[in-house]
PDB file of N, CA and C in Angstrom:
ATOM      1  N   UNK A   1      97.002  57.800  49.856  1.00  0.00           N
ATOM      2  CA  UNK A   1      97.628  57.182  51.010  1.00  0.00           C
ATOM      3  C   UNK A   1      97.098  55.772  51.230  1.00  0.00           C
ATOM      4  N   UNK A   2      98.219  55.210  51.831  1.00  0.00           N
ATOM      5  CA  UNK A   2      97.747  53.716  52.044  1.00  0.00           C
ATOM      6  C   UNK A   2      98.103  53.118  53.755  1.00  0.00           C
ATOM      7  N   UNK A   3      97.091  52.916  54.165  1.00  0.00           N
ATOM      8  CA  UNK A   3      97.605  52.481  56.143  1.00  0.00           C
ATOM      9  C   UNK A   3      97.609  50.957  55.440  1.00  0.00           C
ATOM     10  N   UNK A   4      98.556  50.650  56.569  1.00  0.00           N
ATOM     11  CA  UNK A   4      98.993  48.742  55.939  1.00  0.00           C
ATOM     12  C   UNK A   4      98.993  48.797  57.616  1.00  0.00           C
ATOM     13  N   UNK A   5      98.588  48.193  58.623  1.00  0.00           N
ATOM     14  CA  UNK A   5      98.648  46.998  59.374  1.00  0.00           C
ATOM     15  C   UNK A   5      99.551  45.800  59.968  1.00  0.00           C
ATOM     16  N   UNK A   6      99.903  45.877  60.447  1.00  0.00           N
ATOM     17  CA  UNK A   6     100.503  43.776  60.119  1.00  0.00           C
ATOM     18  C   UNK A   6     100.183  43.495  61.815  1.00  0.00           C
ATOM     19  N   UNK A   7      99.687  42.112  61.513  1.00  0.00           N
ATOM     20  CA  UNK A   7      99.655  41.371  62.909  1.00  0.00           C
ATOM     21  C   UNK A   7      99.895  39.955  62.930  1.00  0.00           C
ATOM     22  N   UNK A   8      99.840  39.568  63.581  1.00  0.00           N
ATOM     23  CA  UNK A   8      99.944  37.625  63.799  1.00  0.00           C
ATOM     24  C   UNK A   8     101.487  37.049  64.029  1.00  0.00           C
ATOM     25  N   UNK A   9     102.104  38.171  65.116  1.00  0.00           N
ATOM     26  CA  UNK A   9     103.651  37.994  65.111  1.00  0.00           C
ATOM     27  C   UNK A   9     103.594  37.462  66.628  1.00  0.00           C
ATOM     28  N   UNK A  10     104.768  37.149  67.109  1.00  0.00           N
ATOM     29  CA  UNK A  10     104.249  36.107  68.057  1.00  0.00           C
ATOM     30  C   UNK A  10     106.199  35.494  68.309  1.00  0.00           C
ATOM     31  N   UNK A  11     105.769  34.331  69.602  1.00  0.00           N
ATOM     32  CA  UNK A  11     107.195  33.587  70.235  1.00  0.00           C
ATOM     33  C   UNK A  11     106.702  32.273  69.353  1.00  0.00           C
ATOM     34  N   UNK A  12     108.092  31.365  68.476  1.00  0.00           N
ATOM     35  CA  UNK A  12     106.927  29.707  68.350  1.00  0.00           C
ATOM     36  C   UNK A  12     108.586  28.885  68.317  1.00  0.00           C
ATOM     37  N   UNK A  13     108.142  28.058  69.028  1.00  0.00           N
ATOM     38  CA  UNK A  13     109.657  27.370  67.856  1.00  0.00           C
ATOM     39  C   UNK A  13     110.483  26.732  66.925  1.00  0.00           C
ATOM     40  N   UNK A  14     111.232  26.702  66.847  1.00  0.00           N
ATOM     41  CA  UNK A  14     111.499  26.351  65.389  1.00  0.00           C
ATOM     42  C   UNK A  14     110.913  25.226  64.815  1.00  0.00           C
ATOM     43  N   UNK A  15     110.729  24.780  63.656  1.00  0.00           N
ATOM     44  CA  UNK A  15     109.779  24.266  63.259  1.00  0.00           C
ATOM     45  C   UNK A  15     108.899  24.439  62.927  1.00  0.00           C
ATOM     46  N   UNK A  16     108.133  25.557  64.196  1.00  0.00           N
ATOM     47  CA  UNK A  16     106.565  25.828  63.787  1.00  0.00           C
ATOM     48  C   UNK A  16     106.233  26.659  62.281  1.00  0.00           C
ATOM     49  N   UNK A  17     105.515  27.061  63.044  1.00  0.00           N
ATOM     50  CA  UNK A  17     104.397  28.379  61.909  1.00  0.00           C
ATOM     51  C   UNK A  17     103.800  29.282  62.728  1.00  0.00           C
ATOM     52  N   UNK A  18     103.881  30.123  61.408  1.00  0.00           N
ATOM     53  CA  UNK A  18     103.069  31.588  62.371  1.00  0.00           C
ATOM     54  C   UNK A  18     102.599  32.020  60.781  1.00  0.00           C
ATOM     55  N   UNK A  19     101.407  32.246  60.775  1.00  0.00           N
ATOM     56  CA  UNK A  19     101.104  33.078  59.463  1.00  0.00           C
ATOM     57  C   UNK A  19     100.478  34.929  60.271  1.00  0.00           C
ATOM     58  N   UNK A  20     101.233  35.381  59.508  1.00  0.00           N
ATOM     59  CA  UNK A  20     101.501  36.615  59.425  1.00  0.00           C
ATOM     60  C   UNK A  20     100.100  37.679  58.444  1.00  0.00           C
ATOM     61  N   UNK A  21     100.086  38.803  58.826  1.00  0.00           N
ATOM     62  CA  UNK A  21      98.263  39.423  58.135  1.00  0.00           C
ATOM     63  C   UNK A  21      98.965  40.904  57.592  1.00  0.00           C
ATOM     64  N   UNK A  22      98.375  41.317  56.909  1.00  0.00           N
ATOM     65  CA  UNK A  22      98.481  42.606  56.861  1.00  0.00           C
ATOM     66  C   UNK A  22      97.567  42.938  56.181  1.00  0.00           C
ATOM     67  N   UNK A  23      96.916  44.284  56.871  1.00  0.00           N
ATOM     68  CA  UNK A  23      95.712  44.818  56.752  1.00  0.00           C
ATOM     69  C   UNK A  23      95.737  46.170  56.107  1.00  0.00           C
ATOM     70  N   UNK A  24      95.025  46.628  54.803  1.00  0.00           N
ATOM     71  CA  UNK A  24      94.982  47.724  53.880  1.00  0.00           C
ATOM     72  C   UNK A  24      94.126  48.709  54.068  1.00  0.00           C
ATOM     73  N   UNK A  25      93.920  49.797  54.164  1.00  0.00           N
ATOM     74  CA  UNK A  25      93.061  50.900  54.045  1.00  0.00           C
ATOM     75  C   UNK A  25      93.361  52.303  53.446  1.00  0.00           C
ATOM     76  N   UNK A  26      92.383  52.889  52.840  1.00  0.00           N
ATOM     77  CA  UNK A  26      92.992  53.777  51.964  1.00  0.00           C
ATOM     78  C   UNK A  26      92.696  54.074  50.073  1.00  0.00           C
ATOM     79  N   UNK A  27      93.632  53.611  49.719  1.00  0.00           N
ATOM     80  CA  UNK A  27      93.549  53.640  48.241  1.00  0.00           C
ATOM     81  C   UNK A  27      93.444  52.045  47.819  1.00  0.00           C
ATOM     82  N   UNK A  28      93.364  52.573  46.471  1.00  0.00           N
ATOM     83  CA  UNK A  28      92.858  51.050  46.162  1.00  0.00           C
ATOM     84  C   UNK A  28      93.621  50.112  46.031  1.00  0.00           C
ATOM     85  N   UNK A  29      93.684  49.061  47.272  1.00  0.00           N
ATOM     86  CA  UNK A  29      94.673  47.773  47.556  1.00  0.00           C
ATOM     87  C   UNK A  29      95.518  47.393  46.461  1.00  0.00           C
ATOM     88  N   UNK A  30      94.300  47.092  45.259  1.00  0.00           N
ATOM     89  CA  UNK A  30      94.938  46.075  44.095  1.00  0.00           C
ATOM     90  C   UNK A  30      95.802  46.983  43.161  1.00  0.00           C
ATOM     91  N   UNK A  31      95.438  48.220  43.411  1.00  0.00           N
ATOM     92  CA  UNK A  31      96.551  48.667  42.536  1.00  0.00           C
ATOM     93  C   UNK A  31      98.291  48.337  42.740  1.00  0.00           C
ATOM     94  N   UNK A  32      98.560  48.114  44.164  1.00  0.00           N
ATOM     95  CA  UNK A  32      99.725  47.709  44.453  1.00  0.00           C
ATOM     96  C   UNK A  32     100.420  46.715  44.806  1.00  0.00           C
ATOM     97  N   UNK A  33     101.578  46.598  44.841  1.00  0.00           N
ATOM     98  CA  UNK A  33     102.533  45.352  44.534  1.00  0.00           C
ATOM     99  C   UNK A  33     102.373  45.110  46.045  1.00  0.00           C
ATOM    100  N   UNK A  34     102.435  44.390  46.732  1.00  0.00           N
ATOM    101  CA  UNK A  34     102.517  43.881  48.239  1.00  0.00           C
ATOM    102  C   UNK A  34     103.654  43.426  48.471  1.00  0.00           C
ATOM    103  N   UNK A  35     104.625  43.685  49.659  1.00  0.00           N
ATOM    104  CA  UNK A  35     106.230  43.105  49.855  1.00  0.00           C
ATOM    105  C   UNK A  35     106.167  42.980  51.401  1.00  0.00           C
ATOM    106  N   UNK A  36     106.737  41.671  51.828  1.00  0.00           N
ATOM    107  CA  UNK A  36     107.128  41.620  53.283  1.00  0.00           C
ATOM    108  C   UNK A  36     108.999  41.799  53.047  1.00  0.00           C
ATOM    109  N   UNK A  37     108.795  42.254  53.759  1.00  0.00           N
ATOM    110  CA  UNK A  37     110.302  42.585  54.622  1.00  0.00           C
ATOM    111  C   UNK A  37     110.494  42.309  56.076  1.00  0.00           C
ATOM    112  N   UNK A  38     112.014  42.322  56.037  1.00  0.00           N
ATOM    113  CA  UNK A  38     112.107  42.020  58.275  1.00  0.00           C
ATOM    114  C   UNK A  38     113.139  42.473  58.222  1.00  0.00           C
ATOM    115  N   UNK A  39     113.744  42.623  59.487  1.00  0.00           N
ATOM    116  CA  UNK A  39     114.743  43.695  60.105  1.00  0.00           C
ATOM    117  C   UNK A  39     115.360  42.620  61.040  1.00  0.00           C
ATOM    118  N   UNK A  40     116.031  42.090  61.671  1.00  0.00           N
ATOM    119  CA  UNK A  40     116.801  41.607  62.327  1.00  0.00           C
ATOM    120  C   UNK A  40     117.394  42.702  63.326  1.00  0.00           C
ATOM    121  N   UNK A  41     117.988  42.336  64.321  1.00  0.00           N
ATOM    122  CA  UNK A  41     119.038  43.463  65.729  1.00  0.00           C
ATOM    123  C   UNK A  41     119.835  43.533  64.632  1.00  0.00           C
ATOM    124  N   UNK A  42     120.584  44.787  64.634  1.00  0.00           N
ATOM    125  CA  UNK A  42     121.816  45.151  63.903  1.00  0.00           C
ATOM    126  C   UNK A  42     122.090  44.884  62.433  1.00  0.00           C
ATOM    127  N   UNK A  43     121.238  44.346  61.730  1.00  0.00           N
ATOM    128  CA  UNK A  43     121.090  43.974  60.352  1.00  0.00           C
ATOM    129  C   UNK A  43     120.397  44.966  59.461  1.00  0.00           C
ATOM    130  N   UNK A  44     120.219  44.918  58.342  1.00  0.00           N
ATOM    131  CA  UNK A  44     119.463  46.014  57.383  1.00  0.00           C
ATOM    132  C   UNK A  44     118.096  44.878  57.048  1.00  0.00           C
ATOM    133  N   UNK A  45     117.742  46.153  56.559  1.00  0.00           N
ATOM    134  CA  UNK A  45     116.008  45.458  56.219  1.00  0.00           C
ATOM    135  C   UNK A  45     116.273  44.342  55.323  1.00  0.00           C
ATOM    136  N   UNK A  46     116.028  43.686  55.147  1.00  0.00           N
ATOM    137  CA  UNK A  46     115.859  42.277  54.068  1.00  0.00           C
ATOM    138  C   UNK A  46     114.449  42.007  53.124  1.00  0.00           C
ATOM    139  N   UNK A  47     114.101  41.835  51.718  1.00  0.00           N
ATOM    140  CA  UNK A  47     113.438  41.301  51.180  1.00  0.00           C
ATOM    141  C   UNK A  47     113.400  39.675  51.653  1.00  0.00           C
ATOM    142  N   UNK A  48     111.864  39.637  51.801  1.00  0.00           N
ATOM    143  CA  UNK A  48     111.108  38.530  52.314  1.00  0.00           C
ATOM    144  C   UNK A  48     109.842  37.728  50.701  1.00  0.00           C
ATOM    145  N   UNK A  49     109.452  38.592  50.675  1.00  0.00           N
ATOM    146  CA  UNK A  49     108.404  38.050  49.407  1.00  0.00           C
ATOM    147  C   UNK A  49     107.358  39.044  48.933  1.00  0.00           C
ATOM    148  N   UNK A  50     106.908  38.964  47.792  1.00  0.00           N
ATOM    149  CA  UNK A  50     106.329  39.661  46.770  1.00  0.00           C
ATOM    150  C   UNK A  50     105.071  39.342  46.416  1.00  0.00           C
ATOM    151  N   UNK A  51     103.850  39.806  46.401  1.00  0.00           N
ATOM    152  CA  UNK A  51     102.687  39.531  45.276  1.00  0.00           C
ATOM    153  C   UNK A  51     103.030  40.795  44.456  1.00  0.00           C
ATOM    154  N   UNK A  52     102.249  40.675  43.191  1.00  0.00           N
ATOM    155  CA  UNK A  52     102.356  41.455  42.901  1.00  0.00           C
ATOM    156  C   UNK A  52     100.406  41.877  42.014  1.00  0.00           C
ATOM    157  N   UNK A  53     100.271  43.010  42.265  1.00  0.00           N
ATOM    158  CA  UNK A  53      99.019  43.397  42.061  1.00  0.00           C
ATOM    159  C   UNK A  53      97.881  43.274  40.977  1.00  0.00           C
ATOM    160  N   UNK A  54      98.671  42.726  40.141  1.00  0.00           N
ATOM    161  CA  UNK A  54      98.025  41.668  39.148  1.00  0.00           C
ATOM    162  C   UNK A  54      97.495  40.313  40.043  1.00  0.00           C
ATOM    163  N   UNK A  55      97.661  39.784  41.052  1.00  0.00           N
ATOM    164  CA  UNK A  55      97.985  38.596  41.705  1.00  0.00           C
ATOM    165  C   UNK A  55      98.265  37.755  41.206  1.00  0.00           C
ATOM    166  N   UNK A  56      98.994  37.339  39.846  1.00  0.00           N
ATOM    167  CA  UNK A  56      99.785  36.443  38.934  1.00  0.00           C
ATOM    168  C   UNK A  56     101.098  36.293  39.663  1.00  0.00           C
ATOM    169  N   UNK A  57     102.051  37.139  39.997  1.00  0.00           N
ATOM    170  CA  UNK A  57     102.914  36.587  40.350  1.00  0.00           C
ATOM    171  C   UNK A  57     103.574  36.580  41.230  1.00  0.00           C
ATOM    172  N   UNK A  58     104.133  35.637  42.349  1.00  0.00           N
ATOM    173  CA  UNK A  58     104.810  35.856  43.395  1.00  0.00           C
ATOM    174  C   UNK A  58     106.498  35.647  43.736  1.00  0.00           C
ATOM    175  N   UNK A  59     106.951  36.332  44.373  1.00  0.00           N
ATOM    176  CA  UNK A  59     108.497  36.380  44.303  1.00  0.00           C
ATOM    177  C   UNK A  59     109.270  35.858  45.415  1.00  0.00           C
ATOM    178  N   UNK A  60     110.241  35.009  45.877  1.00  0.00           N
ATOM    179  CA  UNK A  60     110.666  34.967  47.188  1.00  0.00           C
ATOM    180  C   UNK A  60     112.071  34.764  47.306  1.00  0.00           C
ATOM    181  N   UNK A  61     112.778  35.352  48.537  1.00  0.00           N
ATOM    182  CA  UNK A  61     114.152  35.640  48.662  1.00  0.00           C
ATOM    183  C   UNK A  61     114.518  33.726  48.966  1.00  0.00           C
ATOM    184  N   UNK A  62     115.696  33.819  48.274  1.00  0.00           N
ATOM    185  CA  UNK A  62     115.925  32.361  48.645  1.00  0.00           C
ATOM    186  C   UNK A  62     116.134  31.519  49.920  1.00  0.00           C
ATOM    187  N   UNK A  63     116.240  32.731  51.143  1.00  0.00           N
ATOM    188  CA  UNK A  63     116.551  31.969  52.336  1.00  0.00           C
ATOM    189  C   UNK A  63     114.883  31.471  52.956  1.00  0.00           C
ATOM    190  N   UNK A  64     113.927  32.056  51.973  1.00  0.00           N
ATOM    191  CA  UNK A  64     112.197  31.497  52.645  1.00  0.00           C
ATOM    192  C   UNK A  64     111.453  30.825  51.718  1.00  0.00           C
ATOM    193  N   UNK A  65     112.318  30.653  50.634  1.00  0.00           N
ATOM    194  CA  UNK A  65     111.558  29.855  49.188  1.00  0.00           C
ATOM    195  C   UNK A  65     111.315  28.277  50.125  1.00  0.00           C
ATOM    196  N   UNK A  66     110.095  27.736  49.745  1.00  0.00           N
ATOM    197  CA  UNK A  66     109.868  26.656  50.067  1.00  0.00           C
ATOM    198  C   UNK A  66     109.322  26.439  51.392  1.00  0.00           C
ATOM    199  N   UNK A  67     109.433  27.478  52.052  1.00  0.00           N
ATOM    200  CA  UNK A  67     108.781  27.608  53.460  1.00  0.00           C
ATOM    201  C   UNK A  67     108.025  28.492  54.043  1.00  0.00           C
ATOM    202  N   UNK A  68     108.191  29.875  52.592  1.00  0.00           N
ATOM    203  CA  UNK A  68     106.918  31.160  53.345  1.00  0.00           C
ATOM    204  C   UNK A  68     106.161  30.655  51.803  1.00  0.00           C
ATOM    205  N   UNK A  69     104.712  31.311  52.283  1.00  0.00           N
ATOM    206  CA  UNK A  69     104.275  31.344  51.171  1.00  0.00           C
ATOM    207  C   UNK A  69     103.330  32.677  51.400  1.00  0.00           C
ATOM    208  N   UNK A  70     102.778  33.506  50.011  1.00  0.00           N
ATOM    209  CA  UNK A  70     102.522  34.729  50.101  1.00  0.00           C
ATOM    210  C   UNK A  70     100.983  34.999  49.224  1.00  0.00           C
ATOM    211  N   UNK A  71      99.593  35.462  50.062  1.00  0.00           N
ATOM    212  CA  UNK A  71      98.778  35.140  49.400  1.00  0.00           C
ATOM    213  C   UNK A  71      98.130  36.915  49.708  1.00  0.00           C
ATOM    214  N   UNK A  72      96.759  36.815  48.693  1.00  0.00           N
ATOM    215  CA  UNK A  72      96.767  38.041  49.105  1.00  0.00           C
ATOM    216  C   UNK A  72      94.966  38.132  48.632  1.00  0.00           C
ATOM    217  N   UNK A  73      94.005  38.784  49.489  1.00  0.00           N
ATOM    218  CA  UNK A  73      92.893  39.004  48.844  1.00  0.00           C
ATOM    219  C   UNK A  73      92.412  40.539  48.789  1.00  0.00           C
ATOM    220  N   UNK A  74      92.060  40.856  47.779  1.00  0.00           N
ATOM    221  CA  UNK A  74      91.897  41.953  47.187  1.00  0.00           C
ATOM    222  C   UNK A  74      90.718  42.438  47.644  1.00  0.00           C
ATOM    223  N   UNK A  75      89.051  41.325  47.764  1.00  0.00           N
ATOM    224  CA  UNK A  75      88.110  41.321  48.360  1.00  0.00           C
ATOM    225  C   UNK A  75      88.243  42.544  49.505  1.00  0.00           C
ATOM    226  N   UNK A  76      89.139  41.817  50.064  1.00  0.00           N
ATOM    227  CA  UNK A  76      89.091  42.132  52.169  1.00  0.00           C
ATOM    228  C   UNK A  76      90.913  43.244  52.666  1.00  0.00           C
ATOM    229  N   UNK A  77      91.239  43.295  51.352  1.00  0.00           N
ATOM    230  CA  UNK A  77      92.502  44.269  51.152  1.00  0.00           C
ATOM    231  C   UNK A  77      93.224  43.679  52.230  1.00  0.00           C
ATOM    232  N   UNK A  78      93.808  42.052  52.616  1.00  0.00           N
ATOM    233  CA  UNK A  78      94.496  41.459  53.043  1.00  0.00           C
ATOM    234  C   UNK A  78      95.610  40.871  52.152  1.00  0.00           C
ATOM    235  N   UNK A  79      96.540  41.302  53.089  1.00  0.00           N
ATOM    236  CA  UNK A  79      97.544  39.970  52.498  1.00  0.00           C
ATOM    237  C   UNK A  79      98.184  39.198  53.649  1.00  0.00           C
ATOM    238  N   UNK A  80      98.474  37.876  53.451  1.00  0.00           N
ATOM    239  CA  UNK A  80      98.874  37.078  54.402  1.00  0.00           C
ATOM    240  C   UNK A  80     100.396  36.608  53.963  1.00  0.00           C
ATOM    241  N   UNK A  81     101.173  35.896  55.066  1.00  0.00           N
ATOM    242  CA  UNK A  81     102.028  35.287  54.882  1.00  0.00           C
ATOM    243  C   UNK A  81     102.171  34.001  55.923  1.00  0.00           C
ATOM    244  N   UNK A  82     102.388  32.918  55.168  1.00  0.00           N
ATOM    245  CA  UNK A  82     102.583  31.317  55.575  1.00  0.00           C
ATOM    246  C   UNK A  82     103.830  31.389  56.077  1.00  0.00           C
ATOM    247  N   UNK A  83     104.134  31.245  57.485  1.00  0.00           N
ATOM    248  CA  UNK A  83     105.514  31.253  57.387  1.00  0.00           C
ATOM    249  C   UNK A  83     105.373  29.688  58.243  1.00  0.00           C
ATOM    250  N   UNK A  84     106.227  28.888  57.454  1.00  0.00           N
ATOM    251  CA  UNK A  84     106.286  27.135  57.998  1.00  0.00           C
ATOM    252  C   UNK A  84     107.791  27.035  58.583  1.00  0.00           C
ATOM    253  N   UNK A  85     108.173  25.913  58.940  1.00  0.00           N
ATOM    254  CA  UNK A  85     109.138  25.003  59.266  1.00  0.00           C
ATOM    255  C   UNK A  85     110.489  26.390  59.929  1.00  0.00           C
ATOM    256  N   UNK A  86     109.790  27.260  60.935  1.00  0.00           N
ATOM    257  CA  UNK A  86     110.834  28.265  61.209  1.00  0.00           C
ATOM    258  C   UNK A  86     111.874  28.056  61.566  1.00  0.00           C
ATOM    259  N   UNK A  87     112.889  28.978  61.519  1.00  0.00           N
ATOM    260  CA  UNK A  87     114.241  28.566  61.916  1.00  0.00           C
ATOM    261  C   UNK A  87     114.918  29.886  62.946  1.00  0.00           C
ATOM    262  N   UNK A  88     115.607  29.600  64.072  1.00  0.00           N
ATOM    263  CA  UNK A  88     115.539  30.980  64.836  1.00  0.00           C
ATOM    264  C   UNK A  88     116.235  32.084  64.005  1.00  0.00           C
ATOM    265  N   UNK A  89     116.562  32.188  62.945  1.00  0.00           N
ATOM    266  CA  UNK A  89     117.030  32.690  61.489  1.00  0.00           C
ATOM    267  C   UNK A  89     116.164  33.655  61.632  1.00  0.00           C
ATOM    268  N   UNK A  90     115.217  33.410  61.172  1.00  0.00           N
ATOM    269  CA  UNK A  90     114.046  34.013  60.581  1.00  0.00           C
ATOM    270  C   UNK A  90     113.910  35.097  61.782  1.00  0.00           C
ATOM    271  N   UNK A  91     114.238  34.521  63.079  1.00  0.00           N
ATOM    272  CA  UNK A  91     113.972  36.111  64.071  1.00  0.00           C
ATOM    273  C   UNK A  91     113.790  37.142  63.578  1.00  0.00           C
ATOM    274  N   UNK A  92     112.851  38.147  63.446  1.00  0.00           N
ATOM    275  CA  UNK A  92     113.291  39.600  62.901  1.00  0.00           C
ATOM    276  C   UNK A  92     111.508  40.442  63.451  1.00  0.00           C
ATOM    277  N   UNK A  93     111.766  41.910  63.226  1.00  0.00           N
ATOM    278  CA  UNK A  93     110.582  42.229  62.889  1.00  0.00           C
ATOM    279  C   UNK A  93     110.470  41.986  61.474  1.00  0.00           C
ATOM    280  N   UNK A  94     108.903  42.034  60.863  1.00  0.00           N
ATOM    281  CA  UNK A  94     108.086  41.849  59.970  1.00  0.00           C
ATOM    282  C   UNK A  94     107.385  42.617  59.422  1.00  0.00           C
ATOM    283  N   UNK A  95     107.608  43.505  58.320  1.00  0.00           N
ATOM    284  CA  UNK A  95     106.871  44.627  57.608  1.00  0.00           C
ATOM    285  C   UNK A  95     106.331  44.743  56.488  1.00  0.00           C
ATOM    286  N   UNK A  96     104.984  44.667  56.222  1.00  0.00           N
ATOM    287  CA  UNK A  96     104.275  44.703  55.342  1.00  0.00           C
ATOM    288  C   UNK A  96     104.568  46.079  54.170  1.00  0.00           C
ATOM    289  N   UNK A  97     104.646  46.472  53.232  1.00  0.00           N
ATOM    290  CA  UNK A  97     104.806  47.795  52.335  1.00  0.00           C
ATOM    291  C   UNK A  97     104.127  47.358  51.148  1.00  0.00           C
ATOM    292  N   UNK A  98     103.278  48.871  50.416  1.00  0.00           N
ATOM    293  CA  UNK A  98     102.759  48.803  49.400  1.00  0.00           C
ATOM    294  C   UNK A  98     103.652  49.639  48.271  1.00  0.00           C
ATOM    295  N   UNK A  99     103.901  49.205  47.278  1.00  0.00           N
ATOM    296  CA  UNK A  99     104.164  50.015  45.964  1.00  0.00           C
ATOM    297  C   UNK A  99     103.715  49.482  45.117  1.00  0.00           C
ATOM    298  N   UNK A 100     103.535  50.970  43.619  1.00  0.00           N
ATOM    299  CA  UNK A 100     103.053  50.710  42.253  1.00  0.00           C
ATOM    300  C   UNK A 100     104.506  49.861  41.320  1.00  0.00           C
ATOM    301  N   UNK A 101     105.369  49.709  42.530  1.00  0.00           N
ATOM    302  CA  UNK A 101     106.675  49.270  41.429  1.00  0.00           C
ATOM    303  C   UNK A 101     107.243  48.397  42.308  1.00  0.00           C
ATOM    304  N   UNK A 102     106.560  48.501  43.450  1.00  0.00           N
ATOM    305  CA  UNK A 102     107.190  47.503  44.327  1.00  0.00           C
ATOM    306  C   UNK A 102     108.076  45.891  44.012  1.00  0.00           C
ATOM    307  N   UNK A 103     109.267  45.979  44.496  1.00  0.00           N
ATOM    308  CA  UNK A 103     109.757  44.308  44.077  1.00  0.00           C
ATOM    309  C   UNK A 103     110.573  43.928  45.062  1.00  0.00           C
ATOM    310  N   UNK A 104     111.920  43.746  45.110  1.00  0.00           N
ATOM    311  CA  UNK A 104     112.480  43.091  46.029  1.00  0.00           C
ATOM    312  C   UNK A 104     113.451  44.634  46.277  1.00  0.00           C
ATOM    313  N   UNK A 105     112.858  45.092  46.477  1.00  0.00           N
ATOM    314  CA  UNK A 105     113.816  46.528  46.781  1.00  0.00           C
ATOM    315  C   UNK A 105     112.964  47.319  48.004  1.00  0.00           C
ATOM    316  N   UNK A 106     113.294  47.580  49.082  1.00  0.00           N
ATOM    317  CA  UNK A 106     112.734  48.330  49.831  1.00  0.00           C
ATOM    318  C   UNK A 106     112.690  49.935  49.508  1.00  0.00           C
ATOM    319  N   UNK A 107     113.096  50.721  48.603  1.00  0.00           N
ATOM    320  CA  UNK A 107     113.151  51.890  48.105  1.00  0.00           C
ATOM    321  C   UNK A 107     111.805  51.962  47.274  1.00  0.00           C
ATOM    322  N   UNK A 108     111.637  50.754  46.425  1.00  0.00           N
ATOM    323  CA  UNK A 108     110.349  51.200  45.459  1.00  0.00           C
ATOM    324  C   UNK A 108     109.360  50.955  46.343  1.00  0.00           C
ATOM    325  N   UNK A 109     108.926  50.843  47.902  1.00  0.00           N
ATOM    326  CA  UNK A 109     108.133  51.114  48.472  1.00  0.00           C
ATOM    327  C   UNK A 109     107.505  52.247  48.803  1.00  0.00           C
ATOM    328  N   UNK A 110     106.135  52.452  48.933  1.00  0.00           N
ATOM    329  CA  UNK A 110     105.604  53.767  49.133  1.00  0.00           C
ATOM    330  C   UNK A 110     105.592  53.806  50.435  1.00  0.00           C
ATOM    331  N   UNK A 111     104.636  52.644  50.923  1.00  0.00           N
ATOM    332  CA  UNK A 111     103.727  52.528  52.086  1.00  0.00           C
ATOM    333  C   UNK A 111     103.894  51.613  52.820  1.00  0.00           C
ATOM    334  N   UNK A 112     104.494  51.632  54.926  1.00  0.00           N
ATOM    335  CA  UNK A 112     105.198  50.625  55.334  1.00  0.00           C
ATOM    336  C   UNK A 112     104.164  50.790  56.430  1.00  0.00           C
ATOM    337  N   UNK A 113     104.396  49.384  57.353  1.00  0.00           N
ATOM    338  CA  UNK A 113     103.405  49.424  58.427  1.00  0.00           C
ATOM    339  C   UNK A 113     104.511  49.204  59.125  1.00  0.00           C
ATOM    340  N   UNK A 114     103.953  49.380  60.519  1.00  0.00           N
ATOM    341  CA  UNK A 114     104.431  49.679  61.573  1.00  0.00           C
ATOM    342  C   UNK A 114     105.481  48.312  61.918  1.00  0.00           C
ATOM    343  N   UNK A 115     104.751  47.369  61.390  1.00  0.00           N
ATOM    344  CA  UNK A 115     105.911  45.624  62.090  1.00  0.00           C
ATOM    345  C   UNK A 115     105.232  45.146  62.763  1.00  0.00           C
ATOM    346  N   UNK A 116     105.872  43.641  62.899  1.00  0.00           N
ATOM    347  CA  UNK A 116     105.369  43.193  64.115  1.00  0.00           C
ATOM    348  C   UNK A 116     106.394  41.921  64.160  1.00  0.00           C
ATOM    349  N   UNK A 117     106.539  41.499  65.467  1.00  0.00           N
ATOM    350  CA  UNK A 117     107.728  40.551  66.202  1.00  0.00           C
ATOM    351  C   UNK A 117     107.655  39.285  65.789  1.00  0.00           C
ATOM    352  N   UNK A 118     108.491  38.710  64.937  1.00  0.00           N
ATOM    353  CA  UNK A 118     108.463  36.935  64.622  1.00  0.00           C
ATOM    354  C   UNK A 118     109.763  36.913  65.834  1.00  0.00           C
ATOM    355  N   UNK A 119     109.332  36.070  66.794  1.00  0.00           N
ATOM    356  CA  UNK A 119     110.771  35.316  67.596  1.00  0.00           C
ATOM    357  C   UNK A 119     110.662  33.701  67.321  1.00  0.00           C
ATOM    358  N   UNK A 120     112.070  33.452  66.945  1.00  0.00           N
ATOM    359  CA  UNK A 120     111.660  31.678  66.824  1.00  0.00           C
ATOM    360  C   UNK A 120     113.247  30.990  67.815  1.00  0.00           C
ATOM    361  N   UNK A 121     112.270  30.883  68.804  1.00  0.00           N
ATOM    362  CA  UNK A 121     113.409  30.090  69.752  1.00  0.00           C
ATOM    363  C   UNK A 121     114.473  28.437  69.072  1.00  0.00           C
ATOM    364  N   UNK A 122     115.379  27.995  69.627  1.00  0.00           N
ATOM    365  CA  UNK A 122     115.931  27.069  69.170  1.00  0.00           C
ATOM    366  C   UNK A 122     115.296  25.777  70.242  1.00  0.00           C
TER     367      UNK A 122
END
């Protein structure tokens, strides 16, 4: 089993930043792929961005390329997310998940945390 965390969600506005945390306990962090996802009112979950547990490579949906960025330490079984130049777009909850196959698919997830609130006013 894996508890994942997430915090650092918050009101900012557009423009800003909010970097985003998610916190690991359990099995062993590095074995797994790390994925943010968000949920929007009335929308389906969305792929957000990828490490992946090698920490070689990272993946990102094209509507946050260039403006999230996705880091992750294995040390302290954190992973973070940079989220810059917001757009009230981006509104959604925010969910951290672990999988051994994890990618831009919310199914090959094992392990989801609870969320937490990005609001980005206009």
């Amino acid at each position: 089993q894996v508890q994942l965390v997430e915090s650092g969600g918050g009101l900012v506005q557009a423009g800003g930043s909010l970097t985003l945390s998610c916190a690991a306990s359990g099995r062993t962090f590095s074995n797994y792929n790390i994925g943010w996802f968000r949920q929007a009112p009335g929308k389906e979950r969305e792929f957000v961005a990828q490490f992946s547990w090698s920490g070689h490579s990272t993946y990102y949906a094209d509507s946050v390329k260039g403006r999230f960025s996705i880091s992750r330490d294995n040390t302290k079984n954190t992973v973070h997310l940079q989220m810059n130049s917001l757009k009230p777009e981006d509104t959604a909850v925010y969910y951290c998940a672990a999988g051994t196959h994890g990618n831009n698919d919310a199914r090959r997830y094992d392990y989801w945390g609870q969320g937490t609130q990005v609001t980005v006013s206009s």
